[in-house]
Each structure stands twice: as C-alpha cells, then as structure tokens.
C-alpha atoms as a PDB file:
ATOM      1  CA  UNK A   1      87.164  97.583  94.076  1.00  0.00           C
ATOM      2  CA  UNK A   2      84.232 100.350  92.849  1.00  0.00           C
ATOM      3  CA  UNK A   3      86.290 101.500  89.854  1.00  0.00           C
ATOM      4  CA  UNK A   4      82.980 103.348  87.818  1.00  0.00           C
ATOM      5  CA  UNK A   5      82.868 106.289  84.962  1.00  0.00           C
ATOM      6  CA  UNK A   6      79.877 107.105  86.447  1.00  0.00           C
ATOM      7  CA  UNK A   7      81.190 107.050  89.979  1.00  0.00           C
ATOM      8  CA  UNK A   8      80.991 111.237  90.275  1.00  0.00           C
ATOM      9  CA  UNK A   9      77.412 111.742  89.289  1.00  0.00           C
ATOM     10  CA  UNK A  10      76.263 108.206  91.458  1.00  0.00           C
ATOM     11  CA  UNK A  11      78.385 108.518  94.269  1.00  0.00           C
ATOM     12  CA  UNK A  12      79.387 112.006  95.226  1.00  0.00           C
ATOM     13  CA  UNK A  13      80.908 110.971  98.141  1.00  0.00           C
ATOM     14  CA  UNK A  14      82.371 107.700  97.125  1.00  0.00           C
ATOM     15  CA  UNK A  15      84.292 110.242  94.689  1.00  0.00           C
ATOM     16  CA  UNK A  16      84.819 112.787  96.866  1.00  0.00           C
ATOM     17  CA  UNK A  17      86.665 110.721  99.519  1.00  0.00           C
ATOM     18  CA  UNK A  18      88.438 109.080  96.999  1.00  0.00           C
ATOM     19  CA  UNK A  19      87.074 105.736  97.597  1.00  0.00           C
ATOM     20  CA  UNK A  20      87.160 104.733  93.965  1.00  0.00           C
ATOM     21  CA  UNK A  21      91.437 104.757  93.837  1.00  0.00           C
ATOM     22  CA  UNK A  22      91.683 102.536  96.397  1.00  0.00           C
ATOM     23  CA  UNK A  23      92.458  98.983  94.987  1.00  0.00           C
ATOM     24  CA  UNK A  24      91.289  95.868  96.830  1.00  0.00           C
ATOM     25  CA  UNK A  25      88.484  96.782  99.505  1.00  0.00           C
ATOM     26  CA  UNK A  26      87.767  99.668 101.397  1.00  0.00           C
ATOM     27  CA  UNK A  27      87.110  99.529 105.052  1.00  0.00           C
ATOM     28  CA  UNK A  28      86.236 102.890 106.060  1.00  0.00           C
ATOM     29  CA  UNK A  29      86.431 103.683 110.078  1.00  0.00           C
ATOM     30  CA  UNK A  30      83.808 106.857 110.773  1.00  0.00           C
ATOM     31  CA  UNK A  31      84.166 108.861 114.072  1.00  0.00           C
ATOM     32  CA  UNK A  32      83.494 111.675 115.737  1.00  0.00           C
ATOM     33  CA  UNK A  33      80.100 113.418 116.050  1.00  0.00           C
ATOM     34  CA  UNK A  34      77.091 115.120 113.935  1.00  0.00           C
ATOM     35  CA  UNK A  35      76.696 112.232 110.930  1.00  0.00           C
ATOM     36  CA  UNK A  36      78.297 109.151 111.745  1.00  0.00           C
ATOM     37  CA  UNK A  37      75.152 107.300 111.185  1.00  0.00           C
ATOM     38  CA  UNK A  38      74.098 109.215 107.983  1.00  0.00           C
ATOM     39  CA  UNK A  39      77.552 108.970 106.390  1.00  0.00           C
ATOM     40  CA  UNK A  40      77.907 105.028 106.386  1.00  0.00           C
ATOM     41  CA  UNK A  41      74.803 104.620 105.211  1.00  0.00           C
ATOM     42  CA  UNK A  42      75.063 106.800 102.578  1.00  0.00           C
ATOM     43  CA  UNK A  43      78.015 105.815 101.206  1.00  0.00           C
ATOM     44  CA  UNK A  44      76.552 102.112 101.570  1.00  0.00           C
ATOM     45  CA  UNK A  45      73.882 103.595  99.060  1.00  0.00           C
ATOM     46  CA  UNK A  46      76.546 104.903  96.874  1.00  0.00           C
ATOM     47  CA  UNK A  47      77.988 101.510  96.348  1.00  0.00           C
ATOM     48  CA  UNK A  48      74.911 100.007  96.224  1.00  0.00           C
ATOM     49  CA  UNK A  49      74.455 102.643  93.112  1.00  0.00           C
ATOM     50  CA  UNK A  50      77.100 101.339  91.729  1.00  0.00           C
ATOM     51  CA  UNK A  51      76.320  98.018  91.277  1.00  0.00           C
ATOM     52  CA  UNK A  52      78.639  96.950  94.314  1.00  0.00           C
ATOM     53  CA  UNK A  53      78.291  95.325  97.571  1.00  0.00           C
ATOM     54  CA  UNK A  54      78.230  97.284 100.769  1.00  0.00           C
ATOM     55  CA  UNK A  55      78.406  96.191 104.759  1.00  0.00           C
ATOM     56  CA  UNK A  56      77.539  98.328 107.424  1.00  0.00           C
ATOM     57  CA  UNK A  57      78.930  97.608 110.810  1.00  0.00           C
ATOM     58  CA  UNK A  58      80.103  98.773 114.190  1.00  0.00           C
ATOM     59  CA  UNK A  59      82.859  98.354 116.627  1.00  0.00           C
ATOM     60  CA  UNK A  60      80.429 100.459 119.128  1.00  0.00           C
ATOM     61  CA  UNK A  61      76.958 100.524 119.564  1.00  0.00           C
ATOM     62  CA  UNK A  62      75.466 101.871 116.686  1.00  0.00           C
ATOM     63  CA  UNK A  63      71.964 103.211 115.067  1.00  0.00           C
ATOM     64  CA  UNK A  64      70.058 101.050 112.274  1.00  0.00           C
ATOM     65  CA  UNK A  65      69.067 103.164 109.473  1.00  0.00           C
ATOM     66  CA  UNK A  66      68.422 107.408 109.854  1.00  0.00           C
ATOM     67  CA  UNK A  67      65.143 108.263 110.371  1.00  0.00           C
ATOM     68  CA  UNK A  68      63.099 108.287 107.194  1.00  0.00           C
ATOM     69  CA  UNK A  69      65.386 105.874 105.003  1.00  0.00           C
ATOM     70  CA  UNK A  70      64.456 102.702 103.931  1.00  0.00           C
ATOM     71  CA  UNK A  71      66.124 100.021 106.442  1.00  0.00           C
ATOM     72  CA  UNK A  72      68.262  97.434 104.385  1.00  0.00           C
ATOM     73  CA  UNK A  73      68.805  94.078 105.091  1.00  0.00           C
ATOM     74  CA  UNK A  74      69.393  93.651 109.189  1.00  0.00           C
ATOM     75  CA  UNK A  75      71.393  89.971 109.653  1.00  0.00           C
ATOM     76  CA  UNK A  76      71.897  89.179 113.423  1.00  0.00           C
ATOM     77  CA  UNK A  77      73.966  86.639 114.487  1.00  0.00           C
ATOM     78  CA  UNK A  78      76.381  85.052 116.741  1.00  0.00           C
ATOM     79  CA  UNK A  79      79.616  86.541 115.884  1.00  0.00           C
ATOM     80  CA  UNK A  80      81.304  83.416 114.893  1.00  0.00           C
ATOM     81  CA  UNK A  81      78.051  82.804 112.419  1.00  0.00           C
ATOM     82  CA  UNK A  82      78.293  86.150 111.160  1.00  0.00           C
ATOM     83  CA  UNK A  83      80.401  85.983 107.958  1.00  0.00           C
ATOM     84  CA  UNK A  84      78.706  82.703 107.108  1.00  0.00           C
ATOM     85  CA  UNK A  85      75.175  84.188 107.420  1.00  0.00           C
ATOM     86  CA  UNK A  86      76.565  87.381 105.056  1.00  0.00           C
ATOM     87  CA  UNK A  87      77.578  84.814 102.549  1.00  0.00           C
ATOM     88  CA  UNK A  88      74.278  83.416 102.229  1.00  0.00           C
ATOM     89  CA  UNK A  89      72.625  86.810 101.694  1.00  0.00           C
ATOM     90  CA  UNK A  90      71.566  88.832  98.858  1.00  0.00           C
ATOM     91  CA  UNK A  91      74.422  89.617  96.934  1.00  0.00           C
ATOM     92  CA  UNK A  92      73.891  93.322  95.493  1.00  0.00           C
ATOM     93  CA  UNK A  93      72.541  96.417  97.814  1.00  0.00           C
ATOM     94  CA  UNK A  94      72.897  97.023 101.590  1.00  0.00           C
ATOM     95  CA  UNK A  95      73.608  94.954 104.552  1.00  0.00           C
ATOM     96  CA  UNK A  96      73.765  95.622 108.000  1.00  0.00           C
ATOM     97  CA  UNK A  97      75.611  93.280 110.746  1.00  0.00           C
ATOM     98  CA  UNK A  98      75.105  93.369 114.348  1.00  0.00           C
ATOM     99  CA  UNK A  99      75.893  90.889 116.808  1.00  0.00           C
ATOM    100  CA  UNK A 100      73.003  89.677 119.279  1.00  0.00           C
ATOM    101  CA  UNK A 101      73.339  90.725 122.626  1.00  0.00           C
ATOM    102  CA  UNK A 102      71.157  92.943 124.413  1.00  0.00           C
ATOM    103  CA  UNK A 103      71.072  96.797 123.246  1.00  0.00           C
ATOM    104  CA  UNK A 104      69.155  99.604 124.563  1.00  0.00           C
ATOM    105  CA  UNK A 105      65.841  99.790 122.251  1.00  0.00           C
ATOM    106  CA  UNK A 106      67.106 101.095 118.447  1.00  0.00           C
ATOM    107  CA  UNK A 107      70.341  99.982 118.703  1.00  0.00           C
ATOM    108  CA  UNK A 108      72.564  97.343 117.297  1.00  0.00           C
ATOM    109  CA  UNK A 109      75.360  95.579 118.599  1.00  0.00           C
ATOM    110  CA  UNK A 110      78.977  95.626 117.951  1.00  0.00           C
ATOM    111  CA  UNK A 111      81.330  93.521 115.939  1.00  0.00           C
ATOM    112  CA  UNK A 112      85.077  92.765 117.556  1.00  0.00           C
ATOM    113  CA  UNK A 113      87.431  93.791 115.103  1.00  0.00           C
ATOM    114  CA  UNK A 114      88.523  90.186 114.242  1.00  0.00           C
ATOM    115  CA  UNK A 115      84.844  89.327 112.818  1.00  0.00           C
ATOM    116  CA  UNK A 116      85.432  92.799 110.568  1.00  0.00           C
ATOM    117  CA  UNK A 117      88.223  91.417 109.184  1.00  0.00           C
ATOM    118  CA  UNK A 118      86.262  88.384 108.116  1.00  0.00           C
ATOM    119  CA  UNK A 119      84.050  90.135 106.362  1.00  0.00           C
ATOM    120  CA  UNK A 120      85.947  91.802 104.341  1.00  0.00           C
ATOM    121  CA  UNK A 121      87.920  88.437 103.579  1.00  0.00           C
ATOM    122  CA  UNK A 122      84.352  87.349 101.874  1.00  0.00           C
ATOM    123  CA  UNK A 123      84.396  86.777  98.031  1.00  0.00           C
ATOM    124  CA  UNK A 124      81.897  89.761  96.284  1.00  0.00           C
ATOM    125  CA  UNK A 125      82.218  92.429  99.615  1.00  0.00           C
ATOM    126  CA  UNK A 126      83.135  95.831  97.750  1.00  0.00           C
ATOM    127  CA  UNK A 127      83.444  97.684 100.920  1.00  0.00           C
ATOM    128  CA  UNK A 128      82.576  97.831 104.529  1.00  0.00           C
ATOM    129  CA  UNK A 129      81.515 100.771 106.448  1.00  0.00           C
ATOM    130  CA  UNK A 130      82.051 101.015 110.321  1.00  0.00           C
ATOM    131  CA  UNK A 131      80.907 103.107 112.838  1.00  0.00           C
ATOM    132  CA  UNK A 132      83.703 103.275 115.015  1.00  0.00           C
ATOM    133  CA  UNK A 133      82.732 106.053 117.712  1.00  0.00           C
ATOM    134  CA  UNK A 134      80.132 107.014 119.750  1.00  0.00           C
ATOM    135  CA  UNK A 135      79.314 110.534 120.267  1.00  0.00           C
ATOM    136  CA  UNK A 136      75.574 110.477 122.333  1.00  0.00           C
ATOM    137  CA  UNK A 137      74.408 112.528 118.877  1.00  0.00           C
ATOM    138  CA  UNK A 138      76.264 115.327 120.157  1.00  0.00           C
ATOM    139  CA  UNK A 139      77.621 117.036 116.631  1.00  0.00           C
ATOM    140  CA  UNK A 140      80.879 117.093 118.255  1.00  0.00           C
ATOM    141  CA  UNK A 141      83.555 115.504 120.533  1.00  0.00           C
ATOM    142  CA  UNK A 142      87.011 114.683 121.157  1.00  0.00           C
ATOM    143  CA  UNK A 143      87.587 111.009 122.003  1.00  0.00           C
ATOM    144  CA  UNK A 144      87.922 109.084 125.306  1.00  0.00           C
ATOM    145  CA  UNK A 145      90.731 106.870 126.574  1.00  0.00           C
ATOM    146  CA  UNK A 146      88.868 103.702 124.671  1.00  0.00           C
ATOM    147  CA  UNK A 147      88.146 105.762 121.748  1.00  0.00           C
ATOM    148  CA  UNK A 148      87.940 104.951 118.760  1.00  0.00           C
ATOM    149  CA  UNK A 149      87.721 101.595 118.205  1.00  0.00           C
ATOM    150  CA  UNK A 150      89.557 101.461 114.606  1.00  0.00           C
ATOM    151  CA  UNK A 151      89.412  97.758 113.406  1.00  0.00           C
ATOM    152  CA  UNK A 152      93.382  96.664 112.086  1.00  0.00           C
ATOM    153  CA  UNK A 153      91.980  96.061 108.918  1.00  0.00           C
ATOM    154  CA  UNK A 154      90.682  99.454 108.071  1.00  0.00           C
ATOM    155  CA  UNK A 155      91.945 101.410 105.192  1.00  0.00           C
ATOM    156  CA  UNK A 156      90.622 104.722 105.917  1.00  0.00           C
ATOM    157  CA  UNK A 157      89.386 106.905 108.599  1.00  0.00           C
ATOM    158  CA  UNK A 158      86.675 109.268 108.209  1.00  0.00           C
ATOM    159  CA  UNK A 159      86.323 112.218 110.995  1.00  0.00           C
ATOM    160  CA  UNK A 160      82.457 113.742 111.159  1.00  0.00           C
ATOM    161  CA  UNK A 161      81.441 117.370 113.033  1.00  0.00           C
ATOM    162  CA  UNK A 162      78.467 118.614 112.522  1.00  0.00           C
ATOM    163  CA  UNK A 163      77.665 122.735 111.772  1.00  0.00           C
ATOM    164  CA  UNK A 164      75.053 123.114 114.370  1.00  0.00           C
ATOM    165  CA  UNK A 165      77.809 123.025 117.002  1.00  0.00           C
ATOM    166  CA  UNK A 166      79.279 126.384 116.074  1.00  0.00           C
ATOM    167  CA  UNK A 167      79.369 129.253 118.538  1.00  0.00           C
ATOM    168  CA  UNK A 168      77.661 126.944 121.206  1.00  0.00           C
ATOM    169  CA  UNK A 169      79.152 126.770 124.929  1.00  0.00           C
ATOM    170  CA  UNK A 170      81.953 123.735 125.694  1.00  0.00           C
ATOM    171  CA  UNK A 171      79.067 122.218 127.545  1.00  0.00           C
ATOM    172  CA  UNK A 172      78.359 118.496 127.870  1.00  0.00           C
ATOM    173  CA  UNK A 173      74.366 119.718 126.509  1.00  0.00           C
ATOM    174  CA  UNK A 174      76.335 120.500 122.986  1.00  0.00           C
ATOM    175  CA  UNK A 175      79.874 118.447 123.201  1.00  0.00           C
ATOM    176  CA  UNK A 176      80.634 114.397 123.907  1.00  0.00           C
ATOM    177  CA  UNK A 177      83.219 114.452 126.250  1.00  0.00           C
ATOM    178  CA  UNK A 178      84.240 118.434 126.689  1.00  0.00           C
ATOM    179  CA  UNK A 179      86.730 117.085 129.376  1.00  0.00           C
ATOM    180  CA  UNK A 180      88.774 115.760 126.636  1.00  0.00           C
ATOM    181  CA  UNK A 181      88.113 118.579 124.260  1.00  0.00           C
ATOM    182  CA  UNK A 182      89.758 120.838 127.000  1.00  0.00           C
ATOM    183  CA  UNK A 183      92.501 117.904 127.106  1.00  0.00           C
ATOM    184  CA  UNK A 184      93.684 118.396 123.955  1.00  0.00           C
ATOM    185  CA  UNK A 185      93.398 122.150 123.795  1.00  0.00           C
ATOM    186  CA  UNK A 186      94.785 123.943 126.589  1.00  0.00           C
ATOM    187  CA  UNK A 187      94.256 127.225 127.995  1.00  0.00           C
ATOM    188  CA  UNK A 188      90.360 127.249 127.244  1.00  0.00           C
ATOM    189  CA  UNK A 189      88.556 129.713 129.483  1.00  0.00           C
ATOM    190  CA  UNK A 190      85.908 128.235 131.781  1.00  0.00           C
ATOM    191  CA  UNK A 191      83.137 129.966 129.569  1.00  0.00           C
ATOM    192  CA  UNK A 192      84.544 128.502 126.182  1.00  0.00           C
ATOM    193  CA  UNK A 193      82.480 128.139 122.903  1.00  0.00           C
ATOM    194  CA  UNK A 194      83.074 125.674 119.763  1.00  0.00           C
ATOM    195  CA  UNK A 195      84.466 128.433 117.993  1.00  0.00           C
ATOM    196  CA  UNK A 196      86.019 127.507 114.099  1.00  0.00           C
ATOM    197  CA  UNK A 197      89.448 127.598 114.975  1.00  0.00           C
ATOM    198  CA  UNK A 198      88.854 124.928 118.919  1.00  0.00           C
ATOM    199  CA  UNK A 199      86.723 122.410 116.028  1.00  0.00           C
ATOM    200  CA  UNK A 200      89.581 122.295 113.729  1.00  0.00           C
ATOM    201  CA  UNK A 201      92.175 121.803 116.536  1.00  0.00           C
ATOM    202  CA  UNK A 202      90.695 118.887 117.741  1.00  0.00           C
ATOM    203  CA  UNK A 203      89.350 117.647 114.365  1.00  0.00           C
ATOM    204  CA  UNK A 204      93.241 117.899 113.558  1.00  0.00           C
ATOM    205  CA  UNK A 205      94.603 116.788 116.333  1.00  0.00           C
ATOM    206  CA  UNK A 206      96.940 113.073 117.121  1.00  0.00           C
ATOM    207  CA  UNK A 207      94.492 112.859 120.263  1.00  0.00           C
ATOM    208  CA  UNK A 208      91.372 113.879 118.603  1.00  0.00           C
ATOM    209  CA  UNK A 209      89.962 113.299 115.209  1.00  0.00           C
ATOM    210  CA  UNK A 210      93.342 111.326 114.190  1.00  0.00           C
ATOM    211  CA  UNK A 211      93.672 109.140 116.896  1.00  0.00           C
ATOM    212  CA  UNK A 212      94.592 105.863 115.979  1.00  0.00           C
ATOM    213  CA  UNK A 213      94.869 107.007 112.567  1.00  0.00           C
ATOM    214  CA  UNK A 214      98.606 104.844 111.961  1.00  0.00           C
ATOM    215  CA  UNK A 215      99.217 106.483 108.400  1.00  0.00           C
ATOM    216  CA  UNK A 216      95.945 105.813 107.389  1.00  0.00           C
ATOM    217  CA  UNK A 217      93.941 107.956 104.368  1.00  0.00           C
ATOM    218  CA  UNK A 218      92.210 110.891 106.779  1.00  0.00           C
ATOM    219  CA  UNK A 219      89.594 113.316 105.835  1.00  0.00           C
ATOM    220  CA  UNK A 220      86.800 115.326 107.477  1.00  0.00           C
ATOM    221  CA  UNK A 221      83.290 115.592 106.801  1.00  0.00           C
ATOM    222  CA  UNK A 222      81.746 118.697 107.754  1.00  0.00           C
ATOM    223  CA  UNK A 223      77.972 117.913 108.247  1.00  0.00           C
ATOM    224  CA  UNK A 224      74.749 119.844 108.446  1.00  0.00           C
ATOM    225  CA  UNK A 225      75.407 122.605 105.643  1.00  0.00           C
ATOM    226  CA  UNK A 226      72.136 122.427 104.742  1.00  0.00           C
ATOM    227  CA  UNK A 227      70.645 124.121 107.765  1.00  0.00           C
ATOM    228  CA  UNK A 228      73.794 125.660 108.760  1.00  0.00           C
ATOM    229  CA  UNK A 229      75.751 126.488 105.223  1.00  0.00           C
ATOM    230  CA  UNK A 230      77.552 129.343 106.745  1.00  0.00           C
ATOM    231  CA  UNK A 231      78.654 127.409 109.850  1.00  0.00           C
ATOM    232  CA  UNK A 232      78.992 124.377 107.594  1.00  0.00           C
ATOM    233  CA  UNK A 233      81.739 126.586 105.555  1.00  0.00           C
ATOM    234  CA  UNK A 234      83.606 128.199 108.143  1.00  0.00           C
ATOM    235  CA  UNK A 235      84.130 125.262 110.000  1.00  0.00           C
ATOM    236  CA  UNK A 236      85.640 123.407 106.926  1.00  0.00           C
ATOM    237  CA  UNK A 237      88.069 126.315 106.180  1.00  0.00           C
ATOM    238  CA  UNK A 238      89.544 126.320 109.051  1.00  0.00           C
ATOM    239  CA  UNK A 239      90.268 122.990 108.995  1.00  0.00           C
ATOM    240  CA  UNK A 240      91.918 122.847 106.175  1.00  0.00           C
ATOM    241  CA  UNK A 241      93.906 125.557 107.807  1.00  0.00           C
ATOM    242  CA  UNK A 242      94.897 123.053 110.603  1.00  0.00           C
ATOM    243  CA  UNK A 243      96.500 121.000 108.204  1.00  0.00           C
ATOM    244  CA  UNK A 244      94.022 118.576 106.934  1.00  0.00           C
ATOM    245  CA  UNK A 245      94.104 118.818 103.107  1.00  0.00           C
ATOM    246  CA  UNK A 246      90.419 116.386 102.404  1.00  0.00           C
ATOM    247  CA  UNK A 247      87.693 118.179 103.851  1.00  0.00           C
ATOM    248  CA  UNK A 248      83.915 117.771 102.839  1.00  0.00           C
ATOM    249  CA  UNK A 249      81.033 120.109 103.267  1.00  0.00           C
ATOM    250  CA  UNK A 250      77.672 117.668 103.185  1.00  0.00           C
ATOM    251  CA  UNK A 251      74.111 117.225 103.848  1.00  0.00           C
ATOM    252  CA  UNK A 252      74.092 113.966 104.538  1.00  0.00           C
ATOM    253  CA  UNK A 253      70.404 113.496 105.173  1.00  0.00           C
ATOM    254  CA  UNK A 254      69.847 114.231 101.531  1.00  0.00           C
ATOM    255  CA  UNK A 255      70.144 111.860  99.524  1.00  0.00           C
ATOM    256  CA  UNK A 256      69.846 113.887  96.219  1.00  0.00           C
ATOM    257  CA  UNK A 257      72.550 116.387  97.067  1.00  0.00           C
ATOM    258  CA  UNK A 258      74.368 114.815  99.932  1.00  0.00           C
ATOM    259  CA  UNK A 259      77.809 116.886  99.013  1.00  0.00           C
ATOM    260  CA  UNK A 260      77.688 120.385  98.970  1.00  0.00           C
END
C-alpha cells in the first residue's frame, strides 16, 4: 500500500484515482480505447515515484513501453517461472511481464489470470497494472463477447476513450468493434457519429465500459486533452452525466502534466 504526503504532487493520477486509499495492493484492470498503454505505464511511473514497486502486465496482447519513454525492465518467461523470475528482480522501479509465445513484432504476450494473482501474492509488489482490452488503437470501442479479460483478483477497473474520437463517423476506421457500440445503443442511424452523449452511454454502460465490473471501484479516463481539450472536456461532462461520478481529463503522453 502507496500511502505518501507527497502522493498529489508525485502521482497525479495515483491520487486522482484514488489509488492511495486502497489498503493492501492495487490491481488495476484498464480497458477500452485511446490510452490503455500510456495509462499503465504511467501510473507504473507514479509508483515508481513513490518509492514503490510497480508490475505491468496483460491479460491480452499488449504494447511494451509508448513511443519515446524509456522501456523498463522486460522479464519473459514461462508462465509458471514468472513470479519466481519477478522475485529475483530489481526491487524498486518498473517491471514488465510477458509470457513467451510468439507475438506479432512489438508486442508482448499475455498472462492467464491465475499467474496475476501470483504476482500480486509476492512480498514488496505495491501494485500491478493490467492491460485488460484490446482496442486496435482505435480511441474508442465497446467490448466483444470475450471482452474484457478482468483478472478475479483485480481491485479496480479503469475505462480509457480518447478525445480525438469526437464527432467522427461509427466507422470501424475510428471505432473497435462499432457492431457492439450499435449493440448497446439502439436506434443509431446508419450515418451515426461518436457524438458526447453515444461515448458516455457506452462508457457507462453494464455491456460496455463496466462490463465485468462485479462492484468493483470504476472510473473513466478521458484521454488526449492535450490536442483535443475541448473534445477532451465535453466528453468527460457528459459522462459524469451518465452516472459515473470519477472521471479524469489527461494527457497521458506527458509525463509532466499527465492530469489536466
């Protein structure tokens, strides 16, 4: 448990999510679209900050370390070697576990939800981060029937849009999976844009952004506000609207001033 006076200033985010009142360890599920990549890593940095422990992970294929970011620690392993080979690494800063089977160039593989659990069973872990969706870097989706993949042991789920998707067409070029998107929301014209109030819906919704959420902690990050501030903005109000009361306007590739 990251319990810091300093936690505010250090970790923006950590704060913001309310990370730092959780006590034992937090295990924080990330879906959706826009960010999912930037947001575990940089709350991995936050912790590292902090003088804590972080693991980043996936229970889908997911992408080592944004572009332009200094790549931590990469241990690749078996899964049943995993949690011993964690043990035997650097204690503070960054890691990052993937499995070793074959992925498509820049990617890492997946952990099964047991071997998450594991890890966060391991003495001096103060939190582990998991990308839990795939999107196809579309900045905004509603999940498939698979989707997510929400390890038992996580303790909080973390929904990610990003800005740029804002007035653009229901289109497959600028949504992951619009078939679902029109699933959840009915009555959508054939012509249909991401307008703020369709996000929000789905972003809201049992099916959509809380899927699988089983009385979980749930909050939104609203991504890209610093080339789309406006969008960024609207996008998060009407959210909030749609009844979800944590929502987070960030920049997530900047690392100074991630929350905005």
């Amino acid at each position: 448990m990251i319990r810091n006076a300093e936690a505010p200033a250090r970790a923006p985010l950590w704060h913001a999510l309310a990370l730092d009142e959780f006590r034992g360890v937090p295990v924080v599920a990330v879906v959706g679209g826009g960010g999912k990549t930037s947001l575990v890593y940089a709350l991995a940095r936050e912790v590292a900050a902090l003088g804590g422990r972080a693991i980043v992970t996936g229970t889908t294929r997911f992408t080592p370390a944004p572009h332009g970011w200094p790549m931590p620690p990469l241990i690749e392993a078996p899964p049943a070697e995993v949690a011993a080979r964690v043990v035997r690494a650097p204690g503070a800063g960054t890691l990052v576990v993937a499995g070793v089977e074959p992925q498509p160039a820049g990617r890492l593989a997946p952990l099964v939800p047991e071997a998450i659990a594991e890890l966060v069973g391991l003495g001096g872990v103060d939190a582990v981060l998991v990308e839990a969706d795939g999107s196809r870097a579309r900045p905004f989706k509603a999940p498939g029937d698979h989707e997510p993949v929400i390890p038992a042991c996580a303790t909080h789920v973390v929904a990610v849009v990003g800005a740029s998707v804002l007035g653009q067409p229901l289109d497959e070029a600028h949504v992951h999976r619009p078939e679902c998107v029109r699933a959840l929301v009915s009555g959508l014209p054939a012509d249909a844009v991401c307008d703020a109030s369709l996000i929000a819906r789905v972003l809201a919704h049992e099916g959509g952004g809380r899927k699988h959420l089983e009385g979980r902690p749930f909050a939104v990050v609203v991504n890209q506000a610093d080339s789309h501030p406006g969008a960024a903005q609207a996008i998060a109000e009407a959210i909030q609207q749609a009844g979800v009361a944590r929502v987070l306007v960030a920049a997530l590739r900047d690392s100074e001033e991630p929350l905005r």
